[in-house]
PDB file of N, CA and C in Angstrom:
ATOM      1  N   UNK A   1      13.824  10.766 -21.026  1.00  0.00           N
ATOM      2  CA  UNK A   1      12.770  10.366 -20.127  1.00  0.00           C
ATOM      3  C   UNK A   1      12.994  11.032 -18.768  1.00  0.00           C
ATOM      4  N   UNK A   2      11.736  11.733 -18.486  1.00  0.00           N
ATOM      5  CA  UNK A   2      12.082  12.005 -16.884  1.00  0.00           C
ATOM      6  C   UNK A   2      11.939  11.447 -15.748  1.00  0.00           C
ATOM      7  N   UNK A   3      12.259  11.321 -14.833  1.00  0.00           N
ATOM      8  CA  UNK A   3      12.788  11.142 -13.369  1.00  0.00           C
ATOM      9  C   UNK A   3      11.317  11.011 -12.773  1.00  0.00           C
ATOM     10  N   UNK A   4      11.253  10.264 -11.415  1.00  0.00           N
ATOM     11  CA  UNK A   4       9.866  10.437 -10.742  1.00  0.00           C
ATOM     12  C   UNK A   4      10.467  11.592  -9.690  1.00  0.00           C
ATOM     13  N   UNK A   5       9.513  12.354  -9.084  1.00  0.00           N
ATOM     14  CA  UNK A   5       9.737  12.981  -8.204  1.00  0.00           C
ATOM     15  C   UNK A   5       9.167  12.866  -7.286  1.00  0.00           C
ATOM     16  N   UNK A   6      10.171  13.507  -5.954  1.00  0.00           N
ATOM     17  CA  UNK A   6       9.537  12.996  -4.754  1.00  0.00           C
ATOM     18  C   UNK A   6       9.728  13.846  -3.750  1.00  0.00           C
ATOM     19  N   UNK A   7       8.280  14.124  -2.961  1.00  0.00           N
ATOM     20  CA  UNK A   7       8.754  15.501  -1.871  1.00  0.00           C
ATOM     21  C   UNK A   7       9.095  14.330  -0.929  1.00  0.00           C
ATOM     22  N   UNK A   8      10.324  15.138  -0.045  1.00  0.00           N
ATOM     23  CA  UNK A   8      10.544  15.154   1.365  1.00  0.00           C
ATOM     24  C   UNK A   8       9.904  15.064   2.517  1.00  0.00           C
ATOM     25  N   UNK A   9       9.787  14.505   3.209  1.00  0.00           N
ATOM     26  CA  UNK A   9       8.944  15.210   4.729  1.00  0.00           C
ATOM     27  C   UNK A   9       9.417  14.671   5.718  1.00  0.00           C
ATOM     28  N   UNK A  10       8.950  15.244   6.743  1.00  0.00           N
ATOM     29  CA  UNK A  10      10.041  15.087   8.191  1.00  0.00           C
ATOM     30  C   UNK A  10       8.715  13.463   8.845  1.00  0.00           C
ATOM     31  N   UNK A  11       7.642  14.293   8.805  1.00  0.00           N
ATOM     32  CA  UNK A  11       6.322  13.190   9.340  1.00  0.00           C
ATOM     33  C   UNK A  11       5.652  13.031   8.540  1.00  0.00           C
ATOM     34  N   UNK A  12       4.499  11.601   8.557  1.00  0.00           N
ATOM     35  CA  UNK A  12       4.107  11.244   7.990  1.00  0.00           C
ATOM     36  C   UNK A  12       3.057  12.090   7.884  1.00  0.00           C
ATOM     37  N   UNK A  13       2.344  12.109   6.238  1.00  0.00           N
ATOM     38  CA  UNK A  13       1.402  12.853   6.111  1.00  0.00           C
ATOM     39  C   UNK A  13      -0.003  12.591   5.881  1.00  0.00           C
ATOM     40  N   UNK A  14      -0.873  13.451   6.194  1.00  0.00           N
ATOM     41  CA  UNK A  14      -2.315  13.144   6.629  1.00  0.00           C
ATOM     42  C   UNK A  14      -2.860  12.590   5.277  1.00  0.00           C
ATOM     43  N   UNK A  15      -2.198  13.440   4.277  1.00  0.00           N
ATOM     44  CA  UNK A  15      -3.322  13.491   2.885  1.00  0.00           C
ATOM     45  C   UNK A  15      -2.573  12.769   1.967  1.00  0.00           C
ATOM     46  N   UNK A  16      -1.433  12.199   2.144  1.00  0.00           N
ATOM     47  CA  UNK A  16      -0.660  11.342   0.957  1.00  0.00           C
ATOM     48  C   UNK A  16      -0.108  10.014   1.726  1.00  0.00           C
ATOM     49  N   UNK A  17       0.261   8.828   1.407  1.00  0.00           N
ATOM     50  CA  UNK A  17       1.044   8.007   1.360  1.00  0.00           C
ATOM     51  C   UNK A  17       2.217   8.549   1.487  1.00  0.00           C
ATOM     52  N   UNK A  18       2.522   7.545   2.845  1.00  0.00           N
ATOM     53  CA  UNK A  18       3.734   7.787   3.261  1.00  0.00           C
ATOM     54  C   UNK A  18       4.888   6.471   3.004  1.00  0.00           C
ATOM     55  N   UNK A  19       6.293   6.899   2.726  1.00  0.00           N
ATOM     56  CA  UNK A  19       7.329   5.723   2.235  1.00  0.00           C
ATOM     57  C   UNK A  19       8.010   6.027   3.191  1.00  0.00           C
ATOM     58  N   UNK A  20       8.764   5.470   4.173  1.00  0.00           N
ATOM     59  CA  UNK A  20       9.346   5.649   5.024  1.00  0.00           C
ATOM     60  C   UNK A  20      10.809   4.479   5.140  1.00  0.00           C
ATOM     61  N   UNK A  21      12.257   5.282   4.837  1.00  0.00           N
ATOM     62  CA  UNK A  21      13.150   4.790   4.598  1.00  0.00           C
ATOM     63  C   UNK A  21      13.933   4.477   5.350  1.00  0.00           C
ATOM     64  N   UNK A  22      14.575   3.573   6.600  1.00  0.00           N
ATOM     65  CA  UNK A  22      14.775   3.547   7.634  1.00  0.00           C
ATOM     66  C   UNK A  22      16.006   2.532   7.687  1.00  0.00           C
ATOM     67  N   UNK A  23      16.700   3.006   8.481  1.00  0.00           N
ATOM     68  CA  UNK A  23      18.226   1.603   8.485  1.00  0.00           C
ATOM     69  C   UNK A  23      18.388   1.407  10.696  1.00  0.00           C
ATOM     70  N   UNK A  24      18.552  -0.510  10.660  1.00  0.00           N
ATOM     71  CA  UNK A  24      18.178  -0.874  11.985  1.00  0.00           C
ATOM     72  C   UNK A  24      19.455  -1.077  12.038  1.00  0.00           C
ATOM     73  N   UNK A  25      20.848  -0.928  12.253  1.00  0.00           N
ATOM     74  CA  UNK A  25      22.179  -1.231  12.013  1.00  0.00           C
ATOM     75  C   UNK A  25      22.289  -1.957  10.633  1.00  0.00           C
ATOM     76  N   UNK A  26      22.853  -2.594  10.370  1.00  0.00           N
ATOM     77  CA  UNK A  26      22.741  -3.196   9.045  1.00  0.00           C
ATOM     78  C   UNK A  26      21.519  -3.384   7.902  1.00  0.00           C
ATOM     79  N   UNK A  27      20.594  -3.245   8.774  1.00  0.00           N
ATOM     80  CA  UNK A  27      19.500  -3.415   7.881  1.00  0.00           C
ATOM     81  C   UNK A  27      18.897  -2.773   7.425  1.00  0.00           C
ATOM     82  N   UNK A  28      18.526  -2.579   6.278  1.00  0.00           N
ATOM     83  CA  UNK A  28      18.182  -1.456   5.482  1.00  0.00           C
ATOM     84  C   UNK A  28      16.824  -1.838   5.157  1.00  0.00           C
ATOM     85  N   UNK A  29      15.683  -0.661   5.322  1.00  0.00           N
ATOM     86  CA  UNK A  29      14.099  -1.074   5.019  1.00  0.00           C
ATOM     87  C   UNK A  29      13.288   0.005   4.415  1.00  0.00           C
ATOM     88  N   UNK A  30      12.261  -0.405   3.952  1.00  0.00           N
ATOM     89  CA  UNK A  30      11.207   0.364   3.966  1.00  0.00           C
ATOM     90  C   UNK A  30       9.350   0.191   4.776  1.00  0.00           C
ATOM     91  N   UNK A  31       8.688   1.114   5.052  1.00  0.00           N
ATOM     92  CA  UNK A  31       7.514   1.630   5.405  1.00  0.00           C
ATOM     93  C   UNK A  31       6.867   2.003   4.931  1.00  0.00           C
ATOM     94  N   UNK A  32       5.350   1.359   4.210  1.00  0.00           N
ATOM     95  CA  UNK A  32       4.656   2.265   3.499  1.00  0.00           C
ATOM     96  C   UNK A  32       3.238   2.229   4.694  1.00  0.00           C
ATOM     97  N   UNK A  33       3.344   3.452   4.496  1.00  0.00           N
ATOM     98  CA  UNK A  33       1.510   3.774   5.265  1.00  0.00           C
ATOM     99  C   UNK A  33       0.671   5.031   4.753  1.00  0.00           C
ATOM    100  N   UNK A  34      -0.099   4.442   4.621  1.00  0.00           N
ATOM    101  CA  UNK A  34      -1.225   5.426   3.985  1.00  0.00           C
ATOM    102  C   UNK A  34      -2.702   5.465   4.598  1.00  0.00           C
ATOM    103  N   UNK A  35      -3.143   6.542   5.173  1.00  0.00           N
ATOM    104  CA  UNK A  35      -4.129   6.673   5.802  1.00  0.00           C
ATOM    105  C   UNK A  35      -5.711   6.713   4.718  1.00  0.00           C
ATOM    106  N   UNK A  36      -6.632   5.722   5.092  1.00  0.00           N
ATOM    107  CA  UNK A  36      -7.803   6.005   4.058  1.00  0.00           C
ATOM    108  C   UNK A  36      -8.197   7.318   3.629  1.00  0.00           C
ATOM    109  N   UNK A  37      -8.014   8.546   4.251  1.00  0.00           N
ATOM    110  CA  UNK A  37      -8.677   9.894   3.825  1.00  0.00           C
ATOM    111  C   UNK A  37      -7.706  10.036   2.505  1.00  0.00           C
ATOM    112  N   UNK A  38      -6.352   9.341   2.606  1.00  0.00           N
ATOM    113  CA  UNK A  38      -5.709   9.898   1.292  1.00  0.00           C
ATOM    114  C   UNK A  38      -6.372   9.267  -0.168  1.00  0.00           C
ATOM    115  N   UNK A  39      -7.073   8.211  -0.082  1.00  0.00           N
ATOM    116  CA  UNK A  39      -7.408   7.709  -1.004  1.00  0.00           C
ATOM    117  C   UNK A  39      -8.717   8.116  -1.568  1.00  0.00           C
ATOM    118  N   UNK A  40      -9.242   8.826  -0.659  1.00  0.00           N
ATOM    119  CA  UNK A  40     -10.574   9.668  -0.880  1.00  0.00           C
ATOM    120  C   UNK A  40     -11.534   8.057  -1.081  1.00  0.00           C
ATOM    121  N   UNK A  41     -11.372   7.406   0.178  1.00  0.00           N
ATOM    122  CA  UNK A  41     -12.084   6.176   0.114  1.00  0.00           C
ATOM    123  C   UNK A  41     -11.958   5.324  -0.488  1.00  0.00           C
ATOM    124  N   UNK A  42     -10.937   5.144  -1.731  1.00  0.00           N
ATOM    125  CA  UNK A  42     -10.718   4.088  -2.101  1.00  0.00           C
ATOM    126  C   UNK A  42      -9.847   2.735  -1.523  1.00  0.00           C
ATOM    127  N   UNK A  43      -9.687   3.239  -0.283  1.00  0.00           N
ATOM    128  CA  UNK A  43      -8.990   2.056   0.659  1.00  0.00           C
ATOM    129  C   UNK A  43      -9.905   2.187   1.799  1.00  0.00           C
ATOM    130  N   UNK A  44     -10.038   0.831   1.910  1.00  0.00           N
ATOM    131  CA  UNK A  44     -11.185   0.728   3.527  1.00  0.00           C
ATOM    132  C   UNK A  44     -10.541   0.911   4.466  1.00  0.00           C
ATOM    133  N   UNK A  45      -9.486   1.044   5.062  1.00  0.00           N
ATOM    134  CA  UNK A  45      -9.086   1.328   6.355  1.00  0.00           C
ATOM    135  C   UNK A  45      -7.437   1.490   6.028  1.00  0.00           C
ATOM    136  N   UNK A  46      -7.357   2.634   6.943  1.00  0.00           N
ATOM    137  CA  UNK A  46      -5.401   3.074   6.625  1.00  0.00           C
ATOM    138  C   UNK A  46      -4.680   1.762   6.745  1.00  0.00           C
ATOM    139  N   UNK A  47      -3.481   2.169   5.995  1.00  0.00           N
ATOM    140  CA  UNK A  47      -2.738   0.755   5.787  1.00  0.00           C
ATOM    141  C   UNK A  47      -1.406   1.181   6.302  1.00  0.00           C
ATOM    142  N   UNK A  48      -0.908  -0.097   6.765  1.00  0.00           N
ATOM    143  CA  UNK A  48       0.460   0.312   7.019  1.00  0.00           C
ATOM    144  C   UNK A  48       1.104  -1.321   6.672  1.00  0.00           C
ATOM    145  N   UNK A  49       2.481  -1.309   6.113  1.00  0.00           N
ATOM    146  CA  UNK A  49       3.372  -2.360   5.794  1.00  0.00           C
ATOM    147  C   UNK A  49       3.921  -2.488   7.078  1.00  0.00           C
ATOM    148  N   UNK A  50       4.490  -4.370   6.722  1.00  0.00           N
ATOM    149  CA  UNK A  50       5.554  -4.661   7.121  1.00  0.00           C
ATOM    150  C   UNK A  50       7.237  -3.983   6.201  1.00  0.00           C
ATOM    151  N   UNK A  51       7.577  -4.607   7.327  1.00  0.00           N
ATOM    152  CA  UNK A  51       9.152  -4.603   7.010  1.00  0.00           C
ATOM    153  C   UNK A  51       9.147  -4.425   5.526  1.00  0.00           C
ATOM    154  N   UNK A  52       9.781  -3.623   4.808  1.00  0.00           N
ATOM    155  CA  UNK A  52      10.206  -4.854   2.872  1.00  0.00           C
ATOM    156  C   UNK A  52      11.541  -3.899   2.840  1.00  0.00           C
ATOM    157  N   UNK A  53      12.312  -4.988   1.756  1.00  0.00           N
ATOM    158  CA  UNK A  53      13.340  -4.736   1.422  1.00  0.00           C
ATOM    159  C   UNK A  53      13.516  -3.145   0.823  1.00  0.00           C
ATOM    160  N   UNK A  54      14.503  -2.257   0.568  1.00  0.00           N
ATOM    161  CA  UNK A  54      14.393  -1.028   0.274  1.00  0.00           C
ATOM    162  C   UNK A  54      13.856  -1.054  -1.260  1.00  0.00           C
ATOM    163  N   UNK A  55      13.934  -1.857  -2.487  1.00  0.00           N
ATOM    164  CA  UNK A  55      13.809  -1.573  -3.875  1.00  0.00           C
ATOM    165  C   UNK A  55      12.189  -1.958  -3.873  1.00  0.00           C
ATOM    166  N   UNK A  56      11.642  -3.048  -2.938  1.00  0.00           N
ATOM    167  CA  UNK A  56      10.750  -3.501  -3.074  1.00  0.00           C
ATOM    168  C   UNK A  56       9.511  -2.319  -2.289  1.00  0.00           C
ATOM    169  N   UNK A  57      10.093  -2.241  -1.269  1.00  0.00           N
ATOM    170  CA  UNK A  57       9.348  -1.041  -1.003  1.00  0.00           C
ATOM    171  C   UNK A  57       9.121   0.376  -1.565  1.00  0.00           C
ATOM    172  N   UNK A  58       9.803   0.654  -2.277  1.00  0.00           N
ATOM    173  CA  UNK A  58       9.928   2.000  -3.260  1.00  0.00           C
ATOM    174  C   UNK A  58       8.963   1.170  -4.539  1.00  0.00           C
ATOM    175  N   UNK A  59       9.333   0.178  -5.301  1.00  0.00           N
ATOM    176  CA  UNK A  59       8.380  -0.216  -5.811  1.00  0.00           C
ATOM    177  C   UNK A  59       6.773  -0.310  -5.713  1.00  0.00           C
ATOM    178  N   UNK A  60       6.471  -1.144  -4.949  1.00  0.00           N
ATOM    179  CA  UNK A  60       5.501  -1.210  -3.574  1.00  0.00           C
ATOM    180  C   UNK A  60       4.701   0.544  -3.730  1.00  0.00           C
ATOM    181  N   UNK A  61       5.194   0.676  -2.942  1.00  0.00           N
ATOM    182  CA  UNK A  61       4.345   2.296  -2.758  1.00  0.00           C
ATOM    183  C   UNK A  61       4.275   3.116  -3.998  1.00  0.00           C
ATOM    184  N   UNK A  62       5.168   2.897  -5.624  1.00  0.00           N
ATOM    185  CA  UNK A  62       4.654   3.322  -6.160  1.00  0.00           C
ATOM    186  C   UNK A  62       3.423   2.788  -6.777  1.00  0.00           C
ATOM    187  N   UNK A  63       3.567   2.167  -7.253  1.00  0.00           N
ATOM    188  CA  UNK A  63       2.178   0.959  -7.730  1.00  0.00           C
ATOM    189  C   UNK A  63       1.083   1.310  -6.753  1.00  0.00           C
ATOM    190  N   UNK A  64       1.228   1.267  -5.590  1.00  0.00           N
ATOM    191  CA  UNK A  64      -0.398   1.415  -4.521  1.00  0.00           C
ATOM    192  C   UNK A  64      -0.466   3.060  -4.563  1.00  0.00           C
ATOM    193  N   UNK A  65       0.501   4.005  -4.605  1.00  0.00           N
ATOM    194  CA  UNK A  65      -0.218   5.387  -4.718  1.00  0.00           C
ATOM    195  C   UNK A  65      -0.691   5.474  -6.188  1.00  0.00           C
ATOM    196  N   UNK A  66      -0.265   4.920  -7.257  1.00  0.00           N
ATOM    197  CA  UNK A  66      -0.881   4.791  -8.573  1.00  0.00           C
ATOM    198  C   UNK A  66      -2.332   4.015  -8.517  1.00  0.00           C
ATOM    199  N   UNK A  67      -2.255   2.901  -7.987  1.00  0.00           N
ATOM    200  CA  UNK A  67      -3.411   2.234  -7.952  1.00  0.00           C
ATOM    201  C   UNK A  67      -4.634   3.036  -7.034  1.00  0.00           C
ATOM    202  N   UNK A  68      -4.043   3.594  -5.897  1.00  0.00           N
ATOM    203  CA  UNK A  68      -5.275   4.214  -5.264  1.00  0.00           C
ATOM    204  C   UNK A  68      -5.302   5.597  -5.473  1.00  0.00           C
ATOM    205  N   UNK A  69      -4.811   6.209  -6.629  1.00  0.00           N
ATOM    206  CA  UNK A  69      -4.670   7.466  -6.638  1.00  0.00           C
ATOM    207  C   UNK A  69      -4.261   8.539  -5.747  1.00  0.00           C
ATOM    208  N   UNK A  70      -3.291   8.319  -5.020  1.00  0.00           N
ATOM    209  CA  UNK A  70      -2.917   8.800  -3.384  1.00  0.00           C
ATOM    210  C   UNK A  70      -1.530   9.704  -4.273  1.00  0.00           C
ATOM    211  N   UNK A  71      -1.275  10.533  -3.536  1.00  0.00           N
ATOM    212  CA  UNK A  71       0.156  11.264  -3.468  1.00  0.00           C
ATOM    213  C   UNK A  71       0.805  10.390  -3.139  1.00  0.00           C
ATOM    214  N   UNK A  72       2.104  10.365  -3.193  1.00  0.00           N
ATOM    215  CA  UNK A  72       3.313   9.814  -2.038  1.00  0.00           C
ATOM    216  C   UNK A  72       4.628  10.432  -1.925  1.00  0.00           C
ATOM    217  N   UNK A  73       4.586  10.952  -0.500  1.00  0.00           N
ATOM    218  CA  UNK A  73       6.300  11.524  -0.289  1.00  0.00           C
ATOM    219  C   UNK A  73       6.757  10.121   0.719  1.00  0.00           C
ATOM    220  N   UNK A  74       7.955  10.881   0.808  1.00  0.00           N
ATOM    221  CA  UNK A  74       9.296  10.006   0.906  1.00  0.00           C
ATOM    222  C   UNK A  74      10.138  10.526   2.848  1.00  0.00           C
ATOM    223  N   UNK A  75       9.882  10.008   4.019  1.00  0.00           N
ATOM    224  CA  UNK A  75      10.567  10.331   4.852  1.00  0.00           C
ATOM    225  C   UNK A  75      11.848   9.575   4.760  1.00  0.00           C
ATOM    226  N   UNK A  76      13.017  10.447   4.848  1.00  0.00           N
ATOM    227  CA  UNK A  76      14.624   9.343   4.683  1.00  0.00           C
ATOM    228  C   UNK A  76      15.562   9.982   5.819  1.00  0.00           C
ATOM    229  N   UNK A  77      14.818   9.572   7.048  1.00  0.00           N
ATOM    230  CA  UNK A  77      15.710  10.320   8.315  1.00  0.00           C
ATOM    231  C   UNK A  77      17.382   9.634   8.138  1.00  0.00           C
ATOM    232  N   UNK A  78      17.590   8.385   7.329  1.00  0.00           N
ATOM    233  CA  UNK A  78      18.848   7.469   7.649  1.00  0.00           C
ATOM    234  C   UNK A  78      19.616   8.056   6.373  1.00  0.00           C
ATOM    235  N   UNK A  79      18.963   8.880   5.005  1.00  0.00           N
ATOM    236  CA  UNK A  79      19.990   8.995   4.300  1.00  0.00           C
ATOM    237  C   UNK A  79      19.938   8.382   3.223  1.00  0.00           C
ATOM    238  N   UNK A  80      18.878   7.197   2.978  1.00  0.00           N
ATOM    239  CA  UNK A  80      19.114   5.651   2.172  1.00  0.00           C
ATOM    240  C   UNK A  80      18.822   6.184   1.061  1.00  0.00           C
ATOM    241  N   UNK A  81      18.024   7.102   0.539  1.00  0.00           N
ATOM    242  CA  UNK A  81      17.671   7.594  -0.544  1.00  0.00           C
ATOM    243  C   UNK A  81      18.644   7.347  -1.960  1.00  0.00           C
ATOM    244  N   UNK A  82      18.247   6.992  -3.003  1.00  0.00           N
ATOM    245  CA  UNK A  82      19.490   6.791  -4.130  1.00  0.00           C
ATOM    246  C   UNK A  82      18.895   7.359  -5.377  1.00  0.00           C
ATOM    247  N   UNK A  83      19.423   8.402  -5.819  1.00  0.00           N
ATOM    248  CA  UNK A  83      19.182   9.353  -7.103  1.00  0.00           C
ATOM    249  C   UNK A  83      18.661   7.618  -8.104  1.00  0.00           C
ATOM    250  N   UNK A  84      18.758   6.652  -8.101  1.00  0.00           N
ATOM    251  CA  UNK A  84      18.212   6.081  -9.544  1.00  0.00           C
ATOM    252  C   UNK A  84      17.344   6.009  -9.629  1.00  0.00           C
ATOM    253  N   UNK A  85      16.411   5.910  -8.311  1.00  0.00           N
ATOM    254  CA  UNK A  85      15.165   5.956  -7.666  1.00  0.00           C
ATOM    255  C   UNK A  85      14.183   7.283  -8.488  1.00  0.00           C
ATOM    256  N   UNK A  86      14.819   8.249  -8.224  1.00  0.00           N
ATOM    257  CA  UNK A  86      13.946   9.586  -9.032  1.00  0.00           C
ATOM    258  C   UNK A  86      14.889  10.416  -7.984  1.00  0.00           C
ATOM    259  N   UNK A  87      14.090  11.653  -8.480  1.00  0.00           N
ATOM    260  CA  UNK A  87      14.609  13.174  -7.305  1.00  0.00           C
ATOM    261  C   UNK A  87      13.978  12.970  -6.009  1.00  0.00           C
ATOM    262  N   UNK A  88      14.458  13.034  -4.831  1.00  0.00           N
ATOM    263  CA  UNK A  88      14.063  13.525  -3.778  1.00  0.00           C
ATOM    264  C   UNK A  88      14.101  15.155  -3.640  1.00  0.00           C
ATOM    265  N   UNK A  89      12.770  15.872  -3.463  1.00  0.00           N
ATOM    266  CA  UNK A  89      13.073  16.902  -3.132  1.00  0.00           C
ATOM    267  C   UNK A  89      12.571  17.381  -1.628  1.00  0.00           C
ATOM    268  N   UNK A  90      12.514  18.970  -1.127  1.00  0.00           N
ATOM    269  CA  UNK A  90      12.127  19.698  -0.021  1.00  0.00           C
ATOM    270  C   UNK A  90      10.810  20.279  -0.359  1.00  0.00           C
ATOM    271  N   UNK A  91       9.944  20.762   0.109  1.00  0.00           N
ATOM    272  CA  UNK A  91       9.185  21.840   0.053  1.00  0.00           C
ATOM    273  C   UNK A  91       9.114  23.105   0.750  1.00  0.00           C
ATOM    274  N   UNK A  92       9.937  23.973   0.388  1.00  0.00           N
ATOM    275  CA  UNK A  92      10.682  24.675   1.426  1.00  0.00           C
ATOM    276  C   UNK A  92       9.226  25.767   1.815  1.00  0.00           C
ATOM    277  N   UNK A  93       8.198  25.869   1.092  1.00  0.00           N
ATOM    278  CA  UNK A  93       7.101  26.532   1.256  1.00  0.00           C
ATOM    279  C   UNK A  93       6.539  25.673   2.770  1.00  0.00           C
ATOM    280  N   UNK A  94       6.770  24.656   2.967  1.00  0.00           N
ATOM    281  CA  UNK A  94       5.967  24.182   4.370  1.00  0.00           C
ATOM    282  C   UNK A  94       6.515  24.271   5.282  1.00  0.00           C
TER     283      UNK A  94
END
């Protein structure tokens, strides 16, 4: 079975759902935001999360870029990223 994959990015992006992986000293989180143009209208107005735990949020954003048909990359300025999750990759073309 294969792996999910996942581009990289430094900022959040215009045209996909964004997961955003972030650590506050001890605390470890996630960010999902997704702007309505990514959904090609199927979301009434860009969304952005609270706080959620890191598994729940990786969960989380996959299910809503599945459900709204959206892309989703992965910003991980802290590192938190964990191979069981899928591949994180680069797009070294951008």
């Amino acid at each position: 079975m294969s792996k999910n994959r996942f581009e990289q990015v430094s900022e959040p992006a215009d045209d996909a759902m964004t997961l955003c992986l972030k650590r506050d000293g001890e605390k470890n989180y996630g960010i999902i935001s997704c702007p309505r143009s990514a959904t090609e209208g199927r979301l009434p107005k860009d969304y952005t999360s609270d706080e959620l735990p890191l598994k729940e949020a990786i969960s989380s954003a996959i299910k809503l870029a599945n459900d709204f048909k959206a892309p989703l990359v992965v910003m991980d300025p802290d590192g938190l990223w964990q191979t069981e999750w899928g591949e994180l990759y680069r797009d070294d073309e951008s």
